[in-house]
Protein backbone atom coordinates (compact mmCIF):
# COMPACT_ATOMS: atom_id res chain seq x y z
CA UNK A 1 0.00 0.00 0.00
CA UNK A 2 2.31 2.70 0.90
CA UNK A 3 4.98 1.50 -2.29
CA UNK A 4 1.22 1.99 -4.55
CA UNK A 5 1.10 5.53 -3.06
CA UNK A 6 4.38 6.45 -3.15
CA UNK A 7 4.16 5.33 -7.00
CA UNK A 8 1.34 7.77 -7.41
CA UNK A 9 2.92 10.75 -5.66
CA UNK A 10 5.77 9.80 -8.04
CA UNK A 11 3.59 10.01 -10.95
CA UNK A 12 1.87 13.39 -10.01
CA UNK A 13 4.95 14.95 -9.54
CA UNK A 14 6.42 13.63 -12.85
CA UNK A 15 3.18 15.26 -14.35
CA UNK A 16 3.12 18.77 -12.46
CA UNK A 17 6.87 19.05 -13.42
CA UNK A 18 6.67 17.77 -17.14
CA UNK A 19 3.43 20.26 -17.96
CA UNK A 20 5.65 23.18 -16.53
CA UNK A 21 8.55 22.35 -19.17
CA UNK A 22 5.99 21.82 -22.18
CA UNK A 23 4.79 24.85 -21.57
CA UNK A 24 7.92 26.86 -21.33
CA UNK A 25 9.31 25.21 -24.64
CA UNK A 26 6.30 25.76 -25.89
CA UNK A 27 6.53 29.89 -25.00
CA UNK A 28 9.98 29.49 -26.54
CA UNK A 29 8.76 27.76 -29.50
CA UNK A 30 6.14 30.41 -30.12
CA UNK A 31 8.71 33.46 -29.61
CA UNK A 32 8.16 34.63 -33.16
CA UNK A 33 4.41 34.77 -32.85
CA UNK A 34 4.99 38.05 -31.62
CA UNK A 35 8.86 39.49 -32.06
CA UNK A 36 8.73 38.93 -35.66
CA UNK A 37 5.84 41.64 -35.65
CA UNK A 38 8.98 44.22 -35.11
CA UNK A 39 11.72 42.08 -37.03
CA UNK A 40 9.36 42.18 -39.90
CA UNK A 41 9.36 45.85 -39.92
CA UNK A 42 13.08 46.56 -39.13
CA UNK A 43 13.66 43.81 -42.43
CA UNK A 44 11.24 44.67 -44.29
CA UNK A 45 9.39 41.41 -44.92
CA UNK A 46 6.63 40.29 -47.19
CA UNK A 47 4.21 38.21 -46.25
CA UNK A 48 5.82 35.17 -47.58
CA UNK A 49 9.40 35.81 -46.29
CA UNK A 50 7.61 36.65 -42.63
CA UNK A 51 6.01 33.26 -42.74
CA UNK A 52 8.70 31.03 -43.42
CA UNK A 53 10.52 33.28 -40.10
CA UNK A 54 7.61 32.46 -38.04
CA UNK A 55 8.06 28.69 -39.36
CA UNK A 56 11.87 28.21 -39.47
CA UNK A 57 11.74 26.69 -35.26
CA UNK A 58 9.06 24.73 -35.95
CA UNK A 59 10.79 23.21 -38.55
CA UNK A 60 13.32 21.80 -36.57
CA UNK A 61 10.72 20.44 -33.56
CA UNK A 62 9.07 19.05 -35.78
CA UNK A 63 12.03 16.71 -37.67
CA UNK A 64 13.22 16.00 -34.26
CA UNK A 65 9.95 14.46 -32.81
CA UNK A 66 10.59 10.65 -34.05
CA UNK A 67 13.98 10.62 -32.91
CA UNK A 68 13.55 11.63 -29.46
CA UNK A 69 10.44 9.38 -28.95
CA UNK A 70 12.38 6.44 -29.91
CA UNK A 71 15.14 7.75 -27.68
CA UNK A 72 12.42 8.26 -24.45
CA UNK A 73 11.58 4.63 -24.88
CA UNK A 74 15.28 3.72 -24.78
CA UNK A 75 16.69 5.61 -22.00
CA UNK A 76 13.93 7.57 -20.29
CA UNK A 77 12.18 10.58 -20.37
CA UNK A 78 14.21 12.25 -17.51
CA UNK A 79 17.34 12.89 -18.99
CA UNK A 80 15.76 13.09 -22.75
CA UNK A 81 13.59 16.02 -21.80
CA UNK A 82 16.75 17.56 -19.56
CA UNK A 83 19.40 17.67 -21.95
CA UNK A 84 17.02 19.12 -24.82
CA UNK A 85 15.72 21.97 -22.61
CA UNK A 86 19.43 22.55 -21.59
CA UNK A 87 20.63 22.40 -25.19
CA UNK A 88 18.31 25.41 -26.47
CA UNK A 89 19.17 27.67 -23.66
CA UNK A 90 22.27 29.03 -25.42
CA UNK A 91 20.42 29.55 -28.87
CA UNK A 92 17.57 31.32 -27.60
CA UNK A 93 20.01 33.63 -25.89
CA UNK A 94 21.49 34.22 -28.83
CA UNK A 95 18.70 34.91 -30.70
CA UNK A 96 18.95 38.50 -29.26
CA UNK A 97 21.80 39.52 -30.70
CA UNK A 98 20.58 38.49 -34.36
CA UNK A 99 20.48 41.39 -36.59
CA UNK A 100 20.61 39.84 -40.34
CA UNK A 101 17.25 37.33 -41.47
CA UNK A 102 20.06 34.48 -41.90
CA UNK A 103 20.79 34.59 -38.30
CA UNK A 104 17.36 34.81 -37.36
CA UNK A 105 16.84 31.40 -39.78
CA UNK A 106 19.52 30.07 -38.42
CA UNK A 107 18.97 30.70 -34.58
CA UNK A 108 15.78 29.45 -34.94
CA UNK A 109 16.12 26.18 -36.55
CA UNK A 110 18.35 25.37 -32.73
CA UNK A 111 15.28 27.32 -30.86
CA UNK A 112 13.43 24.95 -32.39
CA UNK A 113 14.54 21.79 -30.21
CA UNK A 114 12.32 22.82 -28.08
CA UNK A 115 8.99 21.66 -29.87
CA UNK A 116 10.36 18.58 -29.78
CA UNK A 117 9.64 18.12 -26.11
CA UNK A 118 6.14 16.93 -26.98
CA UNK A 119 7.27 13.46 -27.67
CA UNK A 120 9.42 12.99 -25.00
CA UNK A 121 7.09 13.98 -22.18
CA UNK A 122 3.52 12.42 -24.11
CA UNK A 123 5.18 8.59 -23.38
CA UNK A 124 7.13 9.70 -20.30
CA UNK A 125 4.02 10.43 -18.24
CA UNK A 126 1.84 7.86 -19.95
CA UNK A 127 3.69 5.09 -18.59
CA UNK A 128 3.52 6.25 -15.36
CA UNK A 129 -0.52 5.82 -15.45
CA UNK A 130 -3.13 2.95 -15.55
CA UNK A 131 -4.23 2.55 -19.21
CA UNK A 132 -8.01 3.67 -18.40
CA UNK A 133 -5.98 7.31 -17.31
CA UNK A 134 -3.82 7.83 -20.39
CA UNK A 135 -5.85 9.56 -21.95
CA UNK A 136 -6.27 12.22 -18.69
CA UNK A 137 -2.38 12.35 -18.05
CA UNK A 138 -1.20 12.63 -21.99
CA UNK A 139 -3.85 15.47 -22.07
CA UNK A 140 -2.91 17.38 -19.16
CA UNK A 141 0.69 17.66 -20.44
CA UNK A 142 -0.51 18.50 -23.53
CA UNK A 143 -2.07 21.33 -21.41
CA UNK A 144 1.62 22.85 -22.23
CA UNK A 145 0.41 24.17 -25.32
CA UNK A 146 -1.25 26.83 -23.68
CA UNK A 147 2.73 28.15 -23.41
CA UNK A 148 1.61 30.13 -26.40
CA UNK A 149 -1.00 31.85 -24.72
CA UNK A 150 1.57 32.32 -22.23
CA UNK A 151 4.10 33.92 -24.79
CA UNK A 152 0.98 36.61 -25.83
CA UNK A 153 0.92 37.40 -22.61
CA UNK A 154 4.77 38.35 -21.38
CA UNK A 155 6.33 38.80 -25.17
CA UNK A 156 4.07 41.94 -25.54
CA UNK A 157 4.67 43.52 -22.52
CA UNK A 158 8.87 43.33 -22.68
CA UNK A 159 8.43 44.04 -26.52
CA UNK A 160 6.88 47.55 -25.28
CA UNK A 161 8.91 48.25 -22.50
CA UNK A 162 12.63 46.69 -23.20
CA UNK A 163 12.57 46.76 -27.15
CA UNK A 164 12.08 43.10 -28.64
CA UNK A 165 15.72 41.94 -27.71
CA UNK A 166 14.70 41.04 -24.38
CA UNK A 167 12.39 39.01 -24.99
CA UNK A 168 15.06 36.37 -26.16
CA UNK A 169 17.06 37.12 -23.02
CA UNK A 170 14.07 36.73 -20.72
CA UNK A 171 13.30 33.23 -21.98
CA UNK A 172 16.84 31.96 -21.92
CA UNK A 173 17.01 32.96 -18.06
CA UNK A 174 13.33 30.79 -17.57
CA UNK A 175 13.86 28.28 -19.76
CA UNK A 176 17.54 27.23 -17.71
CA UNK A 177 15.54 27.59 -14.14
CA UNK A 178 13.20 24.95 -15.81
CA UNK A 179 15.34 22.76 -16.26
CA UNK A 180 16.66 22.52 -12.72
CA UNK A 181 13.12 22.11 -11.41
CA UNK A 182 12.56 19.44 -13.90
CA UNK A 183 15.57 17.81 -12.90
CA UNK A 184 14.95 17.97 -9.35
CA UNK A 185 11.22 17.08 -9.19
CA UNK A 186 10.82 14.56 -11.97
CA UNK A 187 11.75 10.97 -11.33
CA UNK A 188 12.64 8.14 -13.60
CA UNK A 189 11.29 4.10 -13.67
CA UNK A 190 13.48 1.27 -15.37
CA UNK A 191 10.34 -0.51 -15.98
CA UNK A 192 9.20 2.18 -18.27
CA UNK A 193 12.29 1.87 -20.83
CA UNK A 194 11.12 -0.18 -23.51
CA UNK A 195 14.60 -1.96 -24.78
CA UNK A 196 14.82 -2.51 -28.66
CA UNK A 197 17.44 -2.79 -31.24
CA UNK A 198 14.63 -1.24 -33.63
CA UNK A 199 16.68 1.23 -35.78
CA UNK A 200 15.61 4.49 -37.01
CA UNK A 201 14.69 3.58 -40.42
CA UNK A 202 12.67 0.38 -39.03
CA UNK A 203 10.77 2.85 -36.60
CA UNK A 204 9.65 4.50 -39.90
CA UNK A 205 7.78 1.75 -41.55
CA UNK A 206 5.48 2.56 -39.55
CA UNK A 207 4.01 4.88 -41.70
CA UNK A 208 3.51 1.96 -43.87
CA UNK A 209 0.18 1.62 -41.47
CA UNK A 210 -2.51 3.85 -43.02
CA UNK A 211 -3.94 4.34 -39.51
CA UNK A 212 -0.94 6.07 -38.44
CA UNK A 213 -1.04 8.22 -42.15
CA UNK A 214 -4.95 8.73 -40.85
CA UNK A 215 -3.57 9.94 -37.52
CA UNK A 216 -1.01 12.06 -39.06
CA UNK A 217 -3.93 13.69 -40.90
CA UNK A 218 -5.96 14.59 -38.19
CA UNK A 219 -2.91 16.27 -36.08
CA UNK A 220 -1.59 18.33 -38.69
CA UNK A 221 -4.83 19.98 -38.47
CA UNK A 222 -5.51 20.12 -34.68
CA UNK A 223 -1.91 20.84 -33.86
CA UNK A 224 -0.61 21.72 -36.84
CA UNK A 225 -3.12 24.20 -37.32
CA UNK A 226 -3.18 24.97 -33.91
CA UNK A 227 0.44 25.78 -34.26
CA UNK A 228 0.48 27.96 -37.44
CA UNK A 229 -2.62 30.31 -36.27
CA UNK A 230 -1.14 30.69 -33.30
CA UNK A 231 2.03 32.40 -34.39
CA UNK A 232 -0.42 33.98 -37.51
CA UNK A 233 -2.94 35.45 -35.33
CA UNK A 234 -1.25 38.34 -33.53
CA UNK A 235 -0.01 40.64 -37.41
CA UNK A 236 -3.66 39.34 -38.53
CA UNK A 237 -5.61 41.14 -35.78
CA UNK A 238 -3.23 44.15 -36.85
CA UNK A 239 -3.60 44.00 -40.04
CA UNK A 240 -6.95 43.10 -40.67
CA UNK A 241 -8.60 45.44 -37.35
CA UNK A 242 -6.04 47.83 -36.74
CA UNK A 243 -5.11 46.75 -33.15
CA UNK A 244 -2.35 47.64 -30.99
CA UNK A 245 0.46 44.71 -31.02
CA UNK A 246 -0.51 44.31 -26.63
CA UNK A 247 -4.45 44.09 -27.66
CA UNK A 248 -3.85 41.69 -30.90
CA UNK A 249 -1.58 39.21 -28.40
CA UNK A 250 -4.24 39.36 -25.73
CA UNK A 251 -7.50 38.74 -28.43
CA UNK A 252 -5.28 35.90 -30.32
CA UNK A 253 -4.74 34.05 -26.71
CA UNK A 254 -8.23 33.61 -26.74
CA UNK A 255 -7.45 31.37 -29.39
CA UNK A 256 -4.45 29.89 -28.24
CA UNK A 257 -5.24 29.43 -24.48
CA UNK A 258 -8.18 27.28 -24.64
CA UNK A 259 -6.69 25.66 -27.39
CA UNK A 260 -3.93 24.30 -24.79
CA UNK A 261 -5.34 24.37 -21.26
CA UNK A 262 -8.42 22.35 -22.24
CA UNK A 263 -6.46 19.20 -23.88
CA UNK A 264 -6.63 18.52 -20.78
CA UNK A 265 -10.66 17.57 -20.84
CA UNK A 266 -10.60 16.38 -24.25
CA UNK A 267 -8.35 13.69 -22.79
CA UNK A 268 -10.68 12.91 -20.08
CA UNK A 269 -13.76 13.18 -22.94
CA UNK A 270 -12.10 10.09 -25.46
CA UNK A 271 -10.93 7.91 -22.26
CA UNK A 272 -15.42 8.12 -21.45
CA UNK A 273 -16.45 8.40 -24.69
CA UNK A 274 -14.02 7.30 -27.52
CA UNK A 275 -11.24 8.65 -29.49
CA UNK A 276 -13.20 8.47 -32.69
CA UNK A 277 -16.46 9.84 -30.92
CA UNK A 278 -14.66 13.19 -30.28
CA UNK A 279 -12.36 13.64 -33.38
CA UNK A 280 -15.75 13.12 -35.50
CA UNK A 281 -16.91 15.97 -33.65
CA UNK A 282 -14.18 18.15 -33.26
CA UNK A 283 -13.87 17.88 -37.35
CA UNK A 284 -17.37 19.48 -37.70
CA UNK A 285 -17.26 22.33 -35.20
CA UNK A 286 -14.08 23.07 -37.26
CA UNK A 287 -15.81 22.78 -40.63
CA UNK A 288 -18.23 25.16 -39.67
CA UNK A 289 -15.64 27.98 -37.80
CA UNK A 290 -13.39 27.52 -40.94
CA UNK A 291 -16.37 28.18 -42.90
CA UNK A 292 -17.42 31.25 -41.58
CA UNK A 293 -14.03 32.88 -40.39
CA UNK A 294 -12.93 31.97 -44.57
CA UNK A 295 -15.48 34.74 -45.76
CA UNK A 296 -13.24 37.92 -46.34
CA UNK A 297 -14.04 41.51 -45.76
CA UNK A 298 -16.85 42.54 -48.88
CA UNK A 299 -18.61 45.63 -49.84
CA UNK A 300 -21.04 45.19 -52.93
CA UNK A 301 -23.51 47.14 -54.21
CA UNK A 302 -26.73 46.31 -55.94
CA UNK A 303 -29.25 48.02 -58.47
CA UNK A 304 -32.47 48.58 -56.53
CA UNK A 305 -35.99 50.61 -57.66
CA UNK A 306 -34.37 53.77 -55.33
CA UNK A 307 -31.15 53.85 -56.98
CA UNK A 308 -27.78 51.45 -55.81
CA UNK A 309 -27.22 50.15 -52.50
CA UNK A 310 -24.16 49.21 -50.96
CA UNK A 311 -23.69 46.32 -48.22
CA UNK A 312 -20.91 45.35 -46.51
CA UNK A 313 -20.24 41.49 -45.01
CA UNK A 314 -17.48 40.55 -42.81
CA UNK A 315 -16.68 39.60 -39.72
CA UNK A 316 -16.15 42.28 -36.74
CA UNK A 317 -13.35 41.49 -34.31
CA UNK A 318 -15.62 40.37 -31.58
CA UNK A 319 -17.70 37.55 -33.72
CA UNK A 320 -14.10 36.83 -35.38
CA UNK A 321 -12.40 36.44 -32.04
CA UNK A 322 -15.61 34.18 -30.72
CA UNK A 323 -15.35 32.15 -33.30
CA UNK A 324 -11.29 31.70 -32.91
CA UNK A 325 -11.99 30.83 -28.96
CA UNK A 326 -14.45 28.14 -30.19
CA UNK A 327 -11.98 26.65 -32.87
CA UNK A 328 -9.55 26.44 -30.06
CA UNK A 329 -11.75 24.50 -27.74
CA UNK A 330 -12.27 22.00 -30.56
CA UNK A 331 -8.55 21.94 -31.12
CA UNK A 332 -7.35 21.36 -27.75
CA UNK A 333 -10.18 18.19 -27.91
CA UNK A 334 -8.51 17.08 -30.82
CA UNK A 335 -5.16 17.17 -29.81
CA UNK A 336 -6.32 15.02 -26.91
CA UNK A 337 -8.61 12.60 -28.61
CA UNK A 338 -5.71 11.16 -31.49
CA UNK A 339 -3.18 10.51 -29.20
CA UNK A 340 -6.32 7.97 -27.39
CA UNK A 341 -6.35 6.84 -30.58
CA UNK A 342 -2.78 6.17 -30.51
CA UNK A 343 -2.60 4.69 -26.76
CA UNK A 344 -5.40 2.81 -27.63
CA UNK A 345 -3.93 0.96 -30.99
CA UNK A 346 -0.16 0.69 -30.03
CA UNK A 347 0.56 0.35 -26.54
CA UNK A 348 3.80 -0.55 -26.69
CA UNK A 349 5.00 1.98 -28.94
CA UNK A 350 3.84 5.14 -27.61
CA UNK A 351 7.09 6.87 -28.03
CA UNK A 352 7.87 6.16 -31.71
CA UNK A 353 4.28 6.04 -32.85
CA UNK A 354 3.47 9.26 -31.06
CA UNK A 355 6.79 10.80 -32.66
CA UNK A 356 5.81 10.29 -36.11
CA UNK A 357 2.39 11.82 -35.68
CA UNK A 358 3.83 14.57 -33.70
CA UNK A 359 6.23 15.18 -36.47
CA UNK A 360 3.29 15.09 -39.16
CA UNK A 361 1.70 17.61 -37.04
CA UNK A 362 4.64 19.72 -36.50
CA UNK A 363 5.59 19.55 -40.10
CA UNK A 364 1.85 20.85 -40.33
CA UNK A 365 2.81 23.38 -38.44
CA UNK A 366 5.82 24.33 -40.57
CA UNK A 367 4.19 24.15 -44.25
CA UNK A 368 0.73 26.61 -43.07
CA UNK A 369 2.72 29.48 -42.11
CA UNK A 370 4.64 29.51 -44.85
CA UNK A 371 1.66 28.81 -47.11
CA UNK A 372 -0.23 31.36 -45.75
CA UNK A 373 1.66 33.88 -46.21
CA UNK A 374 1.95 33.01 -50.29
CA UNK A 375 -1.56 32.63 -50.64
CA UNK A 376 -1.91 36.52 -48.87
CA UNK A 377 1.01 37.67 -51.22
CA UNK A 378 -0.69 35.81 -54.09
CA UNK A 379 -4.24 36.70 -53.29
CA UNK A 380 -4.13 39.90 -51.28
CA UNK A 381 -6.84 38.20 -49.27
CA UNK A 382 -5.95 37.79 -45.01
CA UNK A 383 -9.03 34.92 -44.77
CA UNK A 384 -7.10 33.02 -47.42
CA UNK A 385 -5.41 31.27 -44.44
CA UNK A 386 -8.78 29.73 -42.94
CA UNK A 387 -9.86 28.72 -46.97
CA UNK A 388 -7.06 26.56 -47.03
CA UNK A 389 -7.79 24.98 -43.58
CA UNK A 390 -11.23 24.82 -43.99
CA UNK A 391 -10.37 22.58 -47.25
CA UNK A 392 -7.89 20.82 -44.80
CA UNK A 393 -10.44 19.58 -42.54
CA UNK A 394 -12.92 18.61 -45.99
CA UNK A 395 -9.90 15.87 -46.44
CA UNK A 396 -10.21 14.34 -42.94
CA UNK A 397 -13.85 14.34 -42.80
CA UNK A 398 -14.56 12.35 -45.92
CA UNK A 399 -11.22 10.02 -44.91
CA UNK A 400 -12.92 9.74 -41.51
CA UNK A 401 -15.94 8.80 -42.98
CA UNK A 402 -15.11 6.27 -45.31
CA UNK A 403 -12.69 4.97 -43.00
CA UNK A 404 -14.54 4.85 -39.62
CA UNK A 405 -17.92 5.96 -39.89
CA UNK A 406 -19.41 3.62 -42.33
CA UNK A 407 -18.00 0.82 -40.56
CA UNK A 408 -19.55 1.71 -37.56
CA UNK A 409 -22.76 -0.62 -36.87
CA UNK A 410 -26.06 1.40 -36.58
CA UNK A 411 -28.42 -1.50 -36.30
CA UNK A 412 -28.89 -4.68 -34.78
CA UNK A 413 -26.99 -7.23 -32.52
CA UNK A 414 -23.45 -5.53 -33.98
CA UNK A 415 -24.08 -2.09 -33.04
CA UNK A 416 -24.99 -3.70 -29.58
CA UNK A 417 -22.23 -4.87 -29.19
CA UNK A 418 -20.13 -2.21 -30.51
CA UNK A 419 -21.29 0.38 -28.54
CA UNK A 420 -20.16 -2.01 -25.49
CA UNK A 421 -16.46 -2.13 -26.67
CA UNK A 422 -16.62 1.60 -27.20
């Protein structure tokens, strides 16, 4: 009895600590969201160039992912997650003293490391929990995306005060605390290593599954997406409503703070109710945001019996940001409910399964930005960025259905006894 409680205090405390360090690296990761608002002025940037600076850390998070999941299996999350936090301290103190959009490029593909935490600490704490609680403890650390609320939050405020330099400065110093506290309040469990001489390349065939491609779908739109509008959404309220850079952050983290502190509950909601129960879900409340947020600013006029008439349709920043807060509750189910999935289907191969869908959704993450920012140079058009992910989520609804929902029994003895696996 008192090793079974000790175990759990263990576990809790591996949890508390590994949510704090996801959600610093995931401040860090973010940084650009709102300091390339300035570095984009001082370079001159178009749209396109400003995107791929935005993407250019996520890039490197993203590659990383499979590697370091196979490597948490191997040796532990413990000293995984503490040497990559401790590796990006230097670059992101560096990153102040960049003055040329090389060094920014180049800075940021090492800031980058630290999105890479997500598939360390995902298996780390998993393993220290009962199956039927997986699904709670992989979404409470994925609570640690809320870090880019977070960075709307304190990025503004130094921007303003200190100039954007110490922002970079600011996050070095809390990012190396971290990873002392980490250090000294996580624990590690031999039983939890998960010894293979599975190479790298071997690790990858499982892509060859079309569940996992499936999975990687749905992610690089709940995280990937997550990911790209977050770091989009602070020049978009300025641009497209004419906000101050402190009053853009603080109306995008409506967006990006439910999106991360509520994985939490969607974790809880698949464990109760089923992975594929929620994602179908989360993909329609998405449809219909992407839908409506897509429709761009128009003023057209029309021949009537008292002469023309002009009307105007768009959205005002209030509906806009409504709709952005309920696209991030959806998200931040989403997140929650694929990684179920992938508890659920490969037990014992969180780590490397989980890195290859984290790096689809990172890579997700990457490609938007980037692509958003053409389609604006291309087009002109700010909504252009929610037309491409509301055609995004058409893919993984009509995959989704053909793959899952058809299958599903409706009627009869089957669906009986479906609904009592499920």
């Amino acid at each position: 009895m008192a090793s079974e409680l000790r175990n759990q205090r263990k576990a809790w405390s591996v949890l508390i600590v590994s949510t704090l360090a996801f959600t610093v690296c995931f401040m860090v990761w973010m940084m650009f969201g709102v300091i390339g608002i300035p570095i984009k002025k001082a370079l001159d940037l178009n749209s396109t160039q400003f995107g791929l600076l935005m993407a250019t850390p996520v890039l490197t998070g993203s590659l990383i992912r499979v590697p370091l999941g196979i490597w948490t299996d191997r040796f532990g999350g413990r000293i995984v997650m503490t040497i990559l936090m401790a590796l990006t301290v230097p670059a992101i103190w560096m990153m102040s003293y960049a003055t040329a959009y090389w060094h920014f490029l180049t800075i940021g593909l090492f800031v980058g490391l630290a999105g890479g935490s997500f598939s360390v600490g995902t298996p780390y704490v998993a393993r220290w929990f009962p199956k039927h609680r997986q699904g709670m403890a992989m979404g409470v650390y994925g609570a640690g995306n809320s870090g880019a609320a977070v960075n709307k939050f304190v990025a503004p405020v130094l921007l303003v005060a200190f100039g954007w330099t110490m922002v970079p400065q600011v996050y070095a110093a809390i990012m190396l605390g971290t990873v002392v506290l980490f250090w000294l309040f996580s624990h590690s469990d031999p039983a939890h290593l998960v010894p293979s001489n599975v190479s790298f390349k071997d690790q990858l065939k499982a892509l060859k599954d079309p569940k996992v491609i499936k999975y990687c779908q749905y992610y690089s739109i709940v995280f990937g997406g997550y990911v790209a509008l977050s770091l989009w959404m602070v020049q978009y309220y300025v641009g497209e409503f004419g906000l101050d850079i402190r009053v853009a952050a603080l109306l995008a983290a409506c967006f990006s703070l439910p999106g991360g502190v509520l994985r939490a509950i969607g974790g809880i909601l698949a464990d109760k109710y089923s992975a594929h129960k929620v994602t179908w879900w989360v993909m329609w409340v998405s449809w219909i945001c992407l839908f409506l947020l897509s429709y761009p600013q128009t003023d057209f006029t029309i021949q009537t019996v008292n002469g023309p008439q002009t009307f105007h349709i768009g959205l005002n920043v209030y509906t806009f940001t409504g709709l952005m807060f309920i696209l991030g509750i959806a998200w931040a189910f989403g997140k929650a409910s694929v990684f179920k999935y992938i508890s659920d289907d490969y037990p014992k191969n969180i780590g490397a399964i989980s890195g290859i869908v984290g790096l689809a959704g990172g890579m997700g993450g990457f490609v938007l930005p980037i692509m958003f920012g053409a389609l604006m140079d291309l087009t002109g058009i700010r909504s252009s960025a929610f037309m491409l992910m509301y055609g995004v989520v058409w893919v993984s609804l009509i995959w989704m259905y053909w793959t899952e929902v058809r299958q599903t029994p409706v009627m009869g003895a089957d669906a009986k006894s479906f609904s009592l696996q499920n």
